[in-house]
Protein backbone atom coordinates (compact mmCIF):
# COMPACT_ATOMS: atom_id res chain seq x y z
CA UNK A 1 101.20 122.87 116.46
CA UNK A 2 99.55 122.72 113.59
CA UNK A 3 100.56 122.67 109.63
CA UNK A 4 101.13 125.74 107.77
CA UNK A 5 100.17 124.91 104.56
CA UNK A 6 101.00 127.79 101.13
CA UNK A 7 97.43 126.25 99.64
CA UNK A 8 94.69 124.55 100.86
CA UNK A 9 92.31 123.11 98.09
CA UNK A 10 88.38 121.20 98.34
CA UNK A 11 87.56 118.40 95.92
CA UNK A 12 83.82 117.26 96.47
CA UNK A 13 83.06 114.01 94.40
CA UNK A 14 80.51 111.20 94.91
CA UNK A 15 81.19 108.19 92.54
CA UNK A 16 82.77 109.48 89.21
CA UNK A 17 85.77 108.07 90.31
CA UNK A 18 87.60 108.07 86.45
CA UNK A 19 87.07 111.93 86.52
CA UNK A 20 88.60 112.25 90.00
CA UNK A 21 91.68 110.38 88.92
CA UNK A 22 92.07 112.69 85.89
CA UNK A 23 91.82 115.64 88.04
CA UNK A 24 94.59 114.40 90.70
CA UNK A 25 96.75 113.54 87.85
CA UNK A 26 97.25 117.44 86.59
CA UNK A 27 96.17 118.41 90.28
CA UNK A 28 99.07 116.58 91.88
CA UNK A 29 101.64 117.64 89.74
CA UNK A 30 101.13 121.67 90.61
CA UNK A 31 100.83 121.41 94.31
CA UNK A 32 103.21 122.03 96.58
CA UNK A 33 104.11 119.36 99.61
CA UNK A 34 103.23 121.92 101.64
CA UNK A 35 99.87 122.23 100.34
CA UNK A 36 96.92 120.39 101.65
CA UNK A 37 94.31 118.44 99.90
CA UNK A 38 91.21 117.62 101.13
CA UNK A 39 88.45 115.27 99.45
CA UNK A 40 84.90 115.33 100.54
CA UNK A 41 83.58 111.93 99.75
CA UNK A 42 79.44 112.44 99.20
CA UNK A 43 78.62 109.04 99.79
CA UNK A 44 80.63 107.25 96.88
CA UNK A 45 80.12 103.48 96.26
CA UNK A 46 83.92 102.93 95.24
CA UNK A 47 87.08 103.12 96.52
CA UNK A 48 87.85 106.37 96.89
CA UNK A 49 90.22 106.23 98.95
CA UNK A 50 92.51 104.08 97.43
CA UNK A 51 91.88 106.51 94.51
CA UNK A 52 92.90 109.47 96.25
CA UNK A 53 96.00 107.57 97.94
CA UNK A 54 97.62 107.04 94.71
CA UNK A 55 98.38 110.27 94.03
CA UNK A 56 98.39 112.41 97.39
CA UNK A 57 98.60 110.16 100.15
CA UNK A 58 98.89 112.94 103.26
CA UNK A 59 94.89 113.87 101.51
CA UNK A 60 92.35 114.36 104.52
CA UNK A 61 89.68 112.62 103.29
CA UNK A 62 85.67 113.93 104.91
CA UNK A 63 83.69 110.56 104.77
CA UNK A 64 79.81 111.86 104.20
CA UNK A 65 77.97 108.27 104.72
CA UNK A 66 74.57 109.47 103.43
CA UNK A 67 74.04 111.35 99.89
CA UNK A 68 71.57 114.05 101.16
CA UNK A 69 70.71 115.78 97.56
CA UNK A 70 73.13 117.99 96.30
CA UNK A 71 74.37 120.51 98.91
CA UNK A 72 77.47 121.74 97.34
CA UNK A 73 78.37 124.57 99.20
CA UNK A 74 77.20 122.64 102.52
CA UNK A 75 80.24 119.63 101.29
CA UNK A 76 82.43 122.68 100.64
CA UNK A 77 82.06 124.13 103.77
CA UNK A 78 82.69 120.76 105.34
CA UNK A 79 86.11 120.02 103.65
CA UNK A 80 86.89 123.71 104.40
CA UNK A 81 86.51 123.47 108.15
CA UNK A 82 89.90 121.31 107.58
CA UNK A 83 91.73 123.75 105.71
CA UNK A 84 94.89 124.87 107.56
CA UNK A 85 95.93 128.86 107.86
C-alpha cells in the first residue's frame, strides 16, 4: 500500500550544495512528516546525499549520473513520477 502523503514537493539541484542546505533549513521546518520530499540530483560532484540526510532523511533522492544541459522540466518530471497521491 502505498504512502498518502498531504504534500509532495521537487527540488532539482546539481552542485550548489550551500544553497540546497539553506533551502532545507526553512524547507524542513514547514513540512509535514507526512509530506514527501524528493531531490533530483543532476549530476552533482558532492555529497548530496549526506546533505539532504541531515535534514529529511525519509527524502527519495533521483540519482541523474550524466548532466545533459539544462532540462528542467524533463528533471521535474522525473522527481514527479515519485510523487505520492
Amino acid at each position: 500500500m502505498r504512502s498518502v502523503h498531504s504534500a509532495s514537493v521537487v527540488i532539482v539541484v546539481r552542485d550548489r550544495l550551500n544553497l540546497l542546505e539553506r533551502t532545507l533549513a526553512g524547507l524542513c521546518s514547514q513540512l509535514a512528516a507526512t509530506d514527501q520530499l524528493i531531490i533530483v540530483d543532476d549530476a552533482s560532484s558532492g555529497d548530496l546525499r549526506s546533505v539532504v540526510q541531515e535534514y529529511w532523511p525519509s527524502a527519495d533522492i533521483v540519482r541523474i549520473d550524466e548532466h545533459e544541459g539544462y532540462r528542467l522540466s524533463t528533471r521535474i518530471n522525473q522527481g514527479l513520477e515519485l510523487a505520492h497521491n
